[in-house]
N, C-alpha and C. Protein backbone atom coordinates (compact mmCIF):
# COMPACT_ATOMS: atom_id res chain seq x y z
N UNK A 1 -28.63 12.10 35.64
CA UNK A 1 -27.53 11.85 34.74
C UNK A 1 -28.10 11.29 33.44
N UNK A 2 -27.74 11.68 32.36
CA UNK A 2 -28.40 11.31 30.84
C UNK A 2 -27.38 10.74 30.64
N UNK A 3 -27.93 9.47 29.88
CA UNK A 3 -26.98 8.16 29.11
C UNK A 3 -27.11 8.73 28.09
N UNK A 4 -25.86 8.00 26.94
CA UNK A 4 -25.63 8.27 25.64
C UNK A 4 -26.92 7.42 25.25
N UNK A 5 -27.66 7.46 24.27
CA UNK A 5 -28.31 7.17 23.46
C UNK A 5 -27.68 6.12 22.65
N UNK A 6 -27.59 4.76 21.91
CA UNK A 6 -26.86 4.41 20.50
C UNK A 6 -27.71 4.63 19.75
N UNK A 7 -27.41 5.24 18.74
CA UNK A 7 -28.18 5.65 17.04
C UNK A 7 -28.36 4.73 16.61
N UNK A 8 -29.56 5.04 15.57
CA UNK A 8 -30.08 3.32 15.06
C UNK A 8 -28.93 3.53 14.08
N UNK A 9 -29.02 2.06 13.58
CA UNK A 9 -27.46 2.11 12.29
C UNK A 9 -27.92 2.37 11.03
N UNK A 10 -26.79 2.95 10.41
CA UNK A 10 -26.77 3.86 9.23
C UNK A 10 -27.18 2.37 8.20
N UNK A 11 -27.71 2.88 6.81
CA UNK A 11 -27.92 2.29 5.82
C UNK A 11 -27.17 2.33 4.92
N UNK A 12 -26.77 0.87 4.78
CA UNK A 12 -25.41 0.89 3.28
C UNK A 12 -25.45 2.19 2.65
N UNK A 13 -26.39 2.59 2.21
CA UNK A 13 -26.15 3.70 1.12
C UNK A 13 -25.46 5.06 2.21
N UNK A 14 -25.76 4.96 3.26
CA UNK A 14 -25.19 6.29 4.20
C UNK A 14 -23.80 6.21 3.98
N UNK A 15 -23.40 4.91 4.38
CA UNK A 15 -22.56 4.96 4.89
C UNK A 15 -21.33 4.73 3.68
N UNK A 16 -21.76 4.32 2.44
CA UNK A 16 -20.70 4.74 0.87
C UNK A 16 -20.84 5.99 1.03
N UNK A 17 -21.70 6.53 0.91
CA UNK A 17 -21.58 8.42 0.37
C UNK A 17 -21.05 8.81 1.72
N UNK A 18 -21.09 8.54 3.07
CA UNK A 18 -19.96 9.23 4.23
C UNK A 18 -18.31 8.67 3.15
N UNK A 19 -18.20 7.53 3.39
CA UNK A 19 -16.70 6.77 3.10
C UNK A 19 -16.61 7.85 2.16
N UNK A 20 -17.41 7.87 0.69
CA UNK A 20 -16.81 8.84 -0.72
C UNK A 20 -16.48 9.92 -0.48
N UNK A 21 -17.47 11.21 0.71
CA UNK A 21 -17.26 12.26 0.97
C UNK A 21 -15.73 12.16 1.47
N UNK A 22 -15.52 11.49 2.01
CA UNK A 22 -13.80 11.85 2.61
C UNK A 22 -13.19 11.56 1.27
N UNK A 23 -12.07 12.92 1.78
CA UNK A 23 -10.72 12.65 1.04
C UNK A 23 -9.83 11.94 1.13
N UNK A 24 -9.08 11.17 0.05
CA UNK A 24 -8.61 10.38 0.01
C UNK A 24 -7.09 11.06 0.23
N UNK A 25 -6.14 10.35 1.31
CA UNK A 25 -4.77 10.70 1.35
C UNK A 25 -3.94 11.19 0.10
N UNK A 26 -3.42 12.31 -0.03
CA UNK A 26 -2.10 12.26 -1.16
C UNK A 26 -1.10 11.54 -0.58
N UNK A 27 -0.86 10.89 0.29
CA UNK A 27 0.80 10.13 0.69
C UNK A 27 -0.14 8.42 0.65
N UNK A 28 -1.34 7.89 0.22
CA UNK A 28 -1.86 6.78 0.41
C UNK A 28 -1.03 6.13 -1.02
N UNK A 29 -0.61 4.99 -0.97
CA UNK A 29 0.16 4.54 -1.94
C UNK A 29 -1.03 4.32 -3.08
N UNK A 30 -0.48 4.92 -4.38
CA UNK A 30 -2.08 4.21 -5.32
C UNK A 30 -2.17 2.35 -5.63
N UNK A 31 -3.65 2.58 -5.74
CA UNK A 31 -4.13 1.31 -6.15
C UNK A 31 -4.10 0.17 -4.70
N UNK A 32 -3.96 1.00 -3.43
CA UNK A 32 -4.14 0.16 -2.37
C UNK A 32 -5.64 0.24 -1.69
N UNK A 33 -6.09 -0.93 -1.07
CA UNK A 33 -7.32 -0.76 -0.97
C UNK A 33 -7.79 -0.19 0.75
N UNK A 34 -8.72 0.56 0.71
CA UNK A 34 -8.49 1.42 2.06
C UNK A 34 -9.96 1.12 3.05
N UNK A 35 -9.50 0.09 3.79
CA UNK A 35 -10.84 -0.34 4.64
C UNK A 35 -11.25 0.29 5.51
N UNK A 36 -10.70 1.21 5.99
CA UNK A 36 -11.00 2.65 6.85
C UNK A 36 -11.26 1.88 8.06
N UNK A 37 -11.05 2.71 8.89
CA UNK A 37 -11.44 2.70 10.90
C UNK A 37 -12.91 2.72 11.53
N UNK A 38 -13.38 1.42 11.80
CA UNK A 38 -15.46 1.78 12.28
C UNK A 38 -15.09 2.74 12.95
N UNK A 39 -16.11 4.06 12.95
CA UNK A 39 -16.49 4.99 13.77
C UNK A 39 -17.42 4.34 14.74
N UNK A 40 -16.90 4.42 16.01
CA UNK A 40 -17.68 3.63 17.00
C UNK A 40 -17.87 4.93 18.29
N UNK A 41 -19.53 5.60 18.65
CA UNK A 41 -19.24 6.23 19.42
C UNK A 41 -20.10 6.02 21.19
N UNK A 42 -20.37 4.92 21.03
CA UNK A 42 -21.41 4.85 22.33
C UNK A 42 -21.01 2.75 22.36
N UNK A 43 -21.01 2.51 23.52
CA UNK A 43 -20.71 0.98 23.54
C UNK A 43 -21.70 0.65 22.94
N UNK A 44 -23.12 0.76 22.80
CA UNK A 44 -24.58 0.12 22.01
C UNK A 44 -23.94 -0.34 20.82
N UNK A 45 -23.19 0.35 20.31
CA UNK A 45 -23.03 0.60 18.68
C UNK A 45 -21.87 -0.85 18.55
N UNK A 46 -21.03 -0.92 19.25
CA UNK A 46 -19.95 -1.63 19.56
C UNK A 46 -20.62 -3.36 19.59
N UNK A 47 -21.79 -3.40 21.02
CA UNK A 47 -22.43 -4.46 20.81
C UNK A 47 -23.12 -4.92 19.93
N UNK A 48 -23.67 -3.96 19.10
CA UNK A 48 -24.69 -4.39 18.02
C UNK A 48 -24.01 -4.90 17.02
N UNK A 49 -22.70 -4.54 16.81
CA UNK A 49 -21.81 -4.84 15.70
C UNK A 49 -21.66 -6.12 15.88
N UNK A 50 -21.01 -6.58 17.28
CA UNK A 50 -20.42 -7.87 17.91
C UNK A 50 -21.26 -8.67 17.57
N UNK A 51 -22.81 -8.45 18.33
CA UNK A 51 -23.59 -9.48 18.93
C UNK A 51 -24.20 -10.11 16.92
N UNK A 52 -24.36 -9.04 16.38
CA UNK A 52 -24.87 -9.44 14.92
C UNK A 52 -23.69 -9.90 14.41
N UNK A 53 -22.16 -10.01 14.35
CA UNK A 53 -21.56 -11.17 13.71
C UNK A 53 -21.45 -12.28 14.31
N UNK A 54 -21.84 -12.10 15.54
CA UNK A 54 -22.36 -13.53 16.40
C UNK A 54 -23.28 -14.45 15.64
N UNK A 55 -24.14 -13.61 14.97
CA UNK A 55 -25.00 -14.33 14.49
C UNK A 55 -25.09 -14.34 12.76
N UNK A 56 -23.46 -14.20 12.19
CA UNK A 56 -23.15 -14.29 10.98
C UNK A 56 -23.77 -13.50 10.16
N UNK A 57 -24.30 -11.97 10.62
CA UNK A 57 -25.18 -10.62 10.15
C UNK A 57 -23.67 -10.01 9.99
N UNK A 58 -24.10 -8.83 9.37
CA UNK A 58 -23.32 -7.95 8.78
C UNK A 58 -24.06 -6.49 9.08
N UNK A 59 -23.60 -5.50 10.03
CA UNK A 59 -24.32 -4.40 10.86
C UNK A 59 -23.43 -3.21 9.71
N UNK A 60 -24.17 -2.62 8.89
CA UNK A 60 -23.24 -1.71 8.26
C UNK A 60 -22.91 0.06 9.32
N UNK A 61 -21.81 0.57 9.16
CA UNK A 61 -20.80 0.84 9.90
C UNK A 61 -20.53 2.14 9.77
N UNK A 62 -20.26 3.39 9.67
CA UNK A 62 -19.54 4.38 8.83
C UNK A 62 -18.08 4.14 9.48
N UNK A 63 -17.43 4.29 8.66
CA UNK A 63 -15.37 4.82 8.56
C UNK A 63 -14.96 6.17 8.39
N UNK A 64 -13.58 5.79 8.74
CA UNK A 64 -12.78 6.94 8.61
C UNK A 64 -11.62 6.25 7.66
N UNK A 65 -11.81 7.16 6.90
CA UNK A 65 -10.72 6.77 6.31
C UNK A 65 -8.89 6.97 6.64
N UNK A 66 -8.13 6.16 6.35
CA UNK A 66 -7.12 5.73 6.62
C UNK A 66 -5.88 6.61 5.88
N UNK A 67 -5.15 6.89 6.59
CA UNK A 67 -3.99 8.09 5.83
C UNK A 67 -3.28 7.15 5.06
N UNK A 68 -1.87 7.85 5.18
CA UNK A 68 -0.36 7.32 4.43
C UNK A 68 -0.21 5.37 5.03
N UNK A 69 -0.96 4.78 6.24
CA UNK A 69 -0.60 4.00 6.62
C UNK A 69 -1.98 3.22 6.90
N UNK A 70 -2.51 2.26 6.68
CA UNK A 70 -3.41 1.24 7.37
C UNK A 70 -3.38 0.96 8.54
N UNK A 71 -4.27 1.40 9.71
CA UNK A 71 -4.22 1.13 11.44
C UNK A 71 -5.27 0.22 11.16
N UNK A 72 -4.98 -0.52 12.30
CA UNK A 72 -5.59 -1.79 12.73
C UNK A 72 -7.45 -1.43 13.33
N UNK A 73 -8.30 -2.42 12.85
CA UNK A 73 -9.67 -2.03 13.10
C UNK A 73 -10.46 -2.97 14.36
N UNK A 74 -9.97 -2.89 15.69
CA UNK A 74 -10.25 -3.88 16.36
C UNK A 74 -11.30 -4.60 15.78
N UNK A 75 -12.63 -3.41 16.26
CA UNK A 75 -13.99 -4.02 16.19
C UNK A 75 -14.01 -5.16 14.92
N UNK A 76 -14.05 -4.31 14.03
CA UNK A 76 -14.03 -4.94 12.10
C UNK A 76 -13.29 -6.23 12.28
N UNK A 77 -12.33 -6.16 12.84
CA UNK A 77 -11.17 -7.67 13.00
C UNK A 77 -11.94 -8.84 14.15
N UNK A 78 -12.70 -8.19 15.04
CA UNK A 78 -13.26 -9.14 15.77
C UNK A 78 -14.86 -9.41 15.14
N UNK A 79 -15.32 -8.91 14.53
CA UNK A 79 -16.46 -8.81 13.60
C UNK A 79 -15.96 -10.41 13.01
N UNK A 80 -15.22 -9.84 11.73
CA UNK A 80 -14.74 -10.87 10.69
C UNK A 80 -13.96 -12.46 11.34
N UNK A 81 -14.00 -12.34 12.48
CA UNK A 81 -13.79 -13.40 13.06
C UNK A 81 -15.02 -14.10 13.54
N UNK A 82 -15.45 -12.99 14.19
CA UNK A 82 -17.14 -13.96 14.75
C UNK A 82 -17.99 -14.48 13.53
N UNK A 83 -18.35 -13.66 12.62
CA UNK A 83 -18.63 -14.26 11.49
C UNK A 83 -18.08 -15.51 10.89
N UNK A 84 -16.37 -15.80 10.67
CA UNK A 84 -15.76 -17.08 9.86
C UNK A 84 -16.27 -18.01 11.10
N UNK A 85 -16.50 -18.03 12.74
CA UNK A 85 -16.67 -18.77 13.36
C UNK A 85 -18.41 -19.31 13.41
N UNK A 86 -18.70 -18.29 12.91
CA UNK A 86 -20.32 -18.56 12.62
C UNK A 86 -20.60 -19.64 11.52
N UNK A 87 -20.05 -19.18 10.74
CA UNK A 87 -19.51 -20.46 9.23
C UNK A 87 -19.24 -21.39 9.47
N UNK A 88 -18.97 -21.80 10.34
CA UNK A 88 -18.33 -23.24 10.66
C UNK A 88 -16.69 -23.41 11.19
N UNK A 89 -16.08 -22.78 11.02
CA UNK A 89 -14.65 -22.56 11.52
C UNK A 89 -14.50 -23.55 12.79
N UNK A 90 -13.36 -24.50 12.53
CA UNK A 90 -13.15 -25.10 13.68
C UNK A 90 -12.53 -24.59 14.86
N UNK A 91 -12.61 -24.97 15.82
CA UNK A 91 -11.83 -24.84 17.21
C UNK A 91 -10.36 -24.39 16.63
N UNK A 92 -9.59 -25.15 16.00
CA UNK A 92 -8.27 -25.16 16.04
C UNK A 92 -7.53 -23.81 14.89
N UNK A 93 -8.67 -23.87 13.50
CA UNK A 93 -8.52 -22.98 12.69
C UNK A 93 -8.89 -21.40 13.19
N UNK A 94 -9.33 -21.23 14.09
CA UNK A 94 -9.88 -20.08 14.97
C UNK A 94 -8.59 -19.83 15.76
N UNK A 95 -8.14 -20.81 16.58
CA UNK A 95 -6.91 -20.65 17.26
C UNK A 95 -6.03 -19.94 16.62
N UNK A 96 -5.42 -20.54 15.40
CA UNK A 96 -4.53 -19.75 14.48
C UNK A 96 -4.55 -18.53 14.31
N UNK A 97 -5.50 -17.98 14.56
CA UNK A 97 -6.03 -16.75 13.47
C UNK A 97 -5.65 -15.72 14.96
N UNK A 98 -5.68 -16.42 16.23
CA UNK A 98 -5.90 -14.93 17.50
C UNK A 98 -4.30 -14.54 17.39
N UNK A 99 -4.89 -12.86 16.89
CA UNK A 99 -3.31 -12.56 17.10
C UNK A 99 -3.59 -11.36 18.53
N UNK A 100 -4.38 -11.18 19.34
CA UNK A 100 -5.00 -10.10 19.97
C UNK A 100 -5.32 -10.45 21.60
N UNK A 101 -5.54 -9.92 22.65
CA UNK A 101 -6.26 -10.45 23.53
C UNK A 101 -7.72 -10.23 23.32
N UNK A 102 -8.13 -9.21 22.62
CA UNK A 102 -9.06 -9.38 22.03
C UNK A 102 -9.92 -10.46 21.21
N UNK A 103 -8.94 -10.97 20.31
CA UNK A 103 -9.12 -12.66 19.46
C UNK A 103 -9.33 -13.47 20.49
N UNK A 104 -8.55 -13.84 21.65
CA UNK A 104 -8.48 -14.63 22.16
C UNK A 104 -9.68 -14.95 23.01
N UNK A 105 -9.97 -13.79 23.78
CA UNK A 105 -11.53 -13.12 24.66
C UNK A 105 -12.52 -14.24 23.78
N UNK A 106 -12.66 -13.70 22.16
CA UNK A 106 -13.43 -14.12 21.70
C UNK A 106 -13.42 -15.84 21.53
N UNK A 107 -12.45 -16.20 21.57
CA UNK A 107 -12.00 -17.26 21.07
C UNK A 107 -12.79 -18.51 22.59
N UNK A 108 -12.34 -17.67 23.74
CA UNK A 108 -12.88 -18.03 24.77
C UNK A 108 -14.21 -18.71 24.93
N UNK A 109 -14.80 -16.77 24.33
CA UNK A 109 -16.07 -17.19 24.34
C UNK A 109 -16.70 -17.91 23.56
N UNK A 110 -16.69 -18.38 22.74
CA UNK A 110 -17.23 -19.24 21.87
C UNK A 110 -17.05 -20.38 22.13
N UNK A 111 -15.39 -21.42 22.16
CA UNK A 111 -15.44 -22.47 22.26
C UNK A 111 -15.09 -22.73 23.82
N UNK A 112 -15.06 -21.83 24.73
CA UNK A 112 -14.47 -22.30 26.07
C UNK A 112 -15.42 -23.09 26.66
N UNK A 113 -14.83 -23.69 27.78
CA UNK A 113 -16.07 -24.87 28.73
C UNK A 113 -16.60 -24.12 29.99
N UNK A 114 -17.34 -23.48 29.88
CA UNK A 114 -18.22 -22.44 31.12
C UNK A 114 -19.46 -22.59 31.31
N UNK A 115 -20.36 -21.81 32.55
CA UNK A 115 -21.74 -21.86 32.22
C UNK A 115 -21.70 -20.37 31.59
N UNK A 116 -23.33 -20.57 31.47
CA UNK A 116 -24.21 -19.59 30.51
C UNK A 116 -23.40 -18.53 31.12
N UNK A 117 -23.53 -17.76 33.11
CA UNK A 117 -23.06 -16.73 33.33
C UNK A 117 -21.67 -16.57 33.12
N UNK A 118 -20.86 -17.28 33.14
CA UNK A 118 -19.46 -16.76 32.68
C UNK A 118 -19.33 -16.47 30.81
N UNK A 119 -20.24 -17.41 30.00
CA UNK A 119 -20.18 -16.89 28.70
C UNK A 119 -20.99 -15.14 28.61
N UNK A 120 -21.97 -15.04 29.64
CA UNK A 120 -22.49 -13.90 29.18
C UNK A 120 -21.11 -12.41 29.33
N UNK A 121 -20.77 -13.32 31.10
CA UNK A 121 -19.69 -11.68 31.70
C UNK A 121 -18.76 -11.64 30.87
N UNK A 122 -18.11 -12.96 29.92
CA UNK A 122 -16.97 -12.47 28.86
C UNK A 122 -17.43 -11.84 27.83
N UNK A 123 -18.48 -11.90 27.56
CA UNK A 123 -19.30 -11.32 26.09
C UNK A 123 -19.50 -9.24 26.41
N UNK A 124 -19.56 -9.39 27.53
CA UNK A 124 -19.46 -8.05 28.28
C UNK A 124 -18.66 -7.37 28.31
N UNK A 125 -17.30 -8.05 28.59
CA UNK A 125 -15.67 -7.57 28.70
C UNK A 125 -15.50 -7.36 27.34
N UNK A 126 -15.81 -8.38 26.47
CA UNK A 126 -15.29 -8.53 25.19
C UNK A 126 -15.80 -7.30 24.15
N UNK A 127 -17.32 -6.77 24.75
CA UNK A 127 -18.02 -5.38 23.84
C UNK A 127 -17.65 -4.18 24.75
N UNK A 128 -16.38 -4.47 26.03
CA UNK A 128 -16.26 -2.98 27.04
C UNK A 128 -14.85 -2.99 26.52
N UNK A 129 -14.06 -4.12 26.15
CA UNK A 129 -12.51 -4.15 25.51
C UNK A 129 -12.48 -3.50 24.15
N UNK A 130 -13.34 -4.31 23.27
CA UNK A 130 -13.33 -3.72 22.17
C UNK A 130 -13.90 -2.37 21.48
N UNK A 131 -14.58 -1.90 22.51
CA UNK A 131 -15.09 -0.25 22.31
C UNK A 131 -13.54 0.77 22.82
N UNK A 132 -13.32 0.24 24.34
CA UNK A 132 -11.89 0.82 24.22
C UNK A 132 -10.93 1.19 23.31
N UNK A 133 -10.62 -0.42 22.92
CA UNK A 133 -9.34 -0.35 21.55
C UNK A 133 -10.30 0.50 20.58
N UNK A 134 -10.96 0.22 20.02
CA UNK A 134 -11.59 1.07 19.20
C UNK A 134 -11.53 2.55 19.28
N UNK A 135 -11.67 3.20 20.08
CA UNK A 135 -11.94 4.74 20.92
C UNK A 135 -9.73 5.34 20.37
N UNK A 136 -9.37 3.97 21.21
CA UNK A 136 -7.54 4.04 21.16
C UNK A 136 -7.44 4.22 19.23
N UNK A 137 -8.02 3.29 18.99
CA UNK A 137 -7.43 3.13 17.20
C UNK A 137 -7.96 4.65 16.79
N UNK A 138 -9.36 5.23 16.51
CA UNK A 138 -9.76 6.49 16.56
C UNK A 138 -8.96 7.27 16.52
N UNK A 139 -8.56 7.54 17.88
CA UNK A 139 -7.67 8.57 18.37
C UNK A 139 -6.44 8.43 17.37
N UNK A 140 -5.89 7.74 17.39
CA UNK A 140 -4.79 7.48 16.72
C UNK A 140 -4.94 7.91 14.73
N UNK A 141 -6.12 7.58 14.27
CA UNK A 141 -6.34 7.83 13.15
C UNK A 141 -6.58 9.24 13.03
N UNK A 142 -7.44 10.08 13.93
CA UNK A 142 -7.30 11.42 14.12
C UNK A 142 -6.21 12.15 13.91
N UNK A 143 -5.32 11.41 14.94
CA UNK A 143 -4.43 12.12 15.13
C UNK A 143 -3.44 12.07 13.93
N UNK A 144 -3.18 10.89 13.14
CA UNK A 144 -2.72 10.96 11.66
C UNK A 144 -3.74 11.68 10.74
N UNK A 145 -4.80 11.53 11.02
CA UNK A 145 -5.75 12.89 9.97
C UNK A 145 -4.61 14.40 10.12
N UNK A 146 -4.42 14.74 10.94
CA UNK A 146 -4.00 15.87 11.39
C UNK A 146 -2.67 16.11 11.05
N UNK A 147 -1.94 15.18 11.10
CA UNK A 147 -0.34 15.07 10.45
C UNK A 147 -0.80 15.41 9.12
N UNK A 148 -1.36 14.45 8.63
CA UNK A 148 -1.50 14.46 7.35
C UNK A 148 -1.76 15.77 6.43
N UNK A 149 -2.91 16.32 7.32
CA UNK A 149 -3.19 17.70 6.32
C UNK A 149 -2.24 18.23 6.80
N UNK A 150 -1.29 18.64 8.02
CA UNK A 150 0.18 19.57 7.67
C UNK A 150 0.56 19.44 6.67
N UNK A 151 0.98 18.00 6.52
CA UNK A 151 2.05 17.46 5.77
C UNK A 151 1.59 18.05 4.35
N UNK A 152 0.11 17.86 3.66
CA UNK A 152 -0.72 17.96 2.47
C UNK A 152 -0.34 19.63 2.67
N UNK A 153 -0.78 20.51 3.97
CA UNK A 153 -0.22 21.97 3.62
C UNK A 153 0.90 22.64 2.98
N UNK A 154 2.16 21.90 3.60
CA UNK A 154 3.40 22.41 3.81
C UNK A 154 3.58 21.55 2.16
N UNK A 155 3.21 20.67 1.43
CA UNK A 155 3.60 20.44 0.28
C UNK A 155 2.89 21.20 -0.72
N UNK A 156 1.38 21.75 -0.47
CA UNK A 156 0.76 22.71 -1.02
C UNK A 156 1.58 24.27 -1.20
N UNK A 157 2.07 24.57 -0.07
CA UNK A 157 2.53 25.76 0.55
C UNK A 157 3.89 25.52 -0.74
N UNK A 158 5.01 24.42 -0.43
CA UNK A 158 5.98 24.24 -1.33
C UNK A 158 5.94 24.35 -3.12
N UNK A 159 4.86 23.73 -3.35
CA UNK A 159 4.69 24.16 -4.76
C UNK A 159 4.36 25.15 -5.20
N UNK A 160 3.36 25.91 -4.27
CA UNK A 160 3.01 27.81 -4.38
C UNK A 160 4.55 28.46 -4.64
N UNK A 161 5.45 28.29 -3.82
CA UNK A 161 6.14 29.13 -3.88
C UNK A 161 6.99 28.59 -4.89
N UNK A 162 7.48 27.59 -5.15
CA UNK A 162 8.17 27.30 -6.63
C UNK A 162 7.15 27.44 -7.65
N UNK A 163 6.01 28.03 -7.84
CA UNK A 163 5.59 28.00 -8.99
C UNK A 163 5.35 29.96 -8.90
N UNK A 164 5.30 30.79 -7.69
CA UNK A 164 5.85 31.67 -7.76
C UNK A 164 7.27 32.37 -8.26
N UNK A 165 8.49 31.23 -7.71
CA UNK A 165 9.84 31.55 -8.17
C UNK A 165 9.69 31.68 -9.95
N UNK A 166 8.81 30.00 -10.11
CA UNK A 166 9.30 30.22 -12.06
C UNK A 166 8.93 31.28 -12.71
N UNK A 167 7.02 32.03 -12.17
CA UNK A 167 6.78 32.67 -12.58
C UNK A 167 7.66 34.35 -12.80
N UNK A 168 8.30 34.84 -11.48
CA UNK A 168 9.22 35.36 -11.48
C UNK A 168 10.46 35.53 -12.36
N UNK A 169 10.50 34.83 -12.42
CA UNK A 169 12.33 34.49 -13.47
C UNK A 169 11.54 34.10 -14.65
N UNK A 170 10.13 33.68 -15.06
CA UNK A 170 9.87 34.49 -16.28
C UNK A 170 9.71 35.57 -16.90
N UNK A 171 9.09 36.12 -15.52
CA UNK A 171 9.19 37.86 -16.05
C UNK A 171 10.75 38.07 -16.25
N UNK A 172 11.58 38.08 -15.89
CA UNK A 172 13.00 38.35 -16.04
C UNK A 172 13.64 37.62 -16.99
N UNK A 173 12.77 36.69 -17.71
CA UNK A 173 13.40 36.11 -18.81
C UNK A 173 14.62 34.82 -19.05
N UNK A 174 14.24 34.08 -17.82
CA UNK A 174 15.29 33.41 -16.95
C UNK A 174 14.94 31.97 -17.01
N UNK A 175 15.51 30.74 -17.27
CA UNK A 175 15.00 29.81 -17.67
C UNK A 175 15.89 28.89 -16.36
N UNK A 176 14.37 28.66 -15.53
CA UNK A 176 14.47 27.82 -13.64
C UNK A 176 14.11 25.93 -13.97
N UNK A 177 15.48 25.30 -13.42
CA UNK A 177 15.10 24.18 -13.42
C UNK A 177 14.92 23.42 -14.66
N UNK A 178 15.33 23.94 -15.39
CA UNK A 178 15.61 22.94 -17.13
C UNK A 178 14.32 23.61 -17.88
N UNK A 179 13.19 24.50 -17.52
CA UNK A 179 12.36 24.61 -18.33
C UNK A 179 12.30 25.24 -19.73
């Protein structure tokens, strides 16, 4: 049986020119800022992310970018937490912040009262939970990729043919829609 491999991680510069290559939504509201979905495809990739904001590192990432709507980025959200807790973040200001069972996992692990083996098996759950949700958020962004270009077709498709009609009723000398 062959295991997935995790890829070594991409280099800032990969991973702007992936983000730029994508197209940007026509239904994305302008001037909103678009933090896109980690592409996460092997748990390695998942832990390396975790275990380095554990240690207040920053593991750069490639995305997907985000349609008409902003979906939630587990990993990235539990990232940016392990990191503010790396900073110094108290017990209680950490509390505030879990809106997730995910948050909370983490929240566990960090300030809970355990030995070493129960901090390691939650640190385990916590990079086998958050590859899940991750895989779930994916899917879900896919699957709005896919709405989306209908949606981008059928409005493409709509202006073809009204810009067929005007052309038409110009030949006929016919003035469509106030022009």
């Amino acid at each position: 049986m062959s295991r997935i491999k995790t890829p070594p991680p991409p280099s800032p510069e990969q991973v702007k020119k992936h983000f730029q290559a994508q197209e940007k939504s026509v239904f994305q509201k302008p001037y909103t800022r678009d933090p896109g979905v980690t592409i996460v495809t092997t748990p390695g990739e998942v832990s390396r992310i975790i275990d380095a904001a554990r240690q207040g590192e920053t593991v750069p990432a490639f995305k997907l970018r985000n349609t008409d709507e902003i979906l939630p980025d587990p990993v990235a959200r539990a990232s940016d937490l392990l990191q503010k807790a790396h900073s110094g973040m108290s017990r209680d200001d950490f509390a505030a912040l879990v809106a997730s069972p995910l948050d909370e996992q983490c929240r566990l692990a960090l300030y809970g009262q355990m030995s070493d083996y129960q901090r390691a098996q939650i640190w385990q759950r916590i990079h086998k939970q958050a590859f899940d949700e991750q895989q779930a958020a994916l899917a879900e962004a896919h699957r709005r990729h896919q709405l989306d270009q209908k949606k981008t077709d059928q409005l493409l498709k709509a202006r073809s043919l009204q810009e067929r009609i005007a052309d038409a009723a110009a030949k006929r000398g016919k003035v469509v829609d106030g022009e």
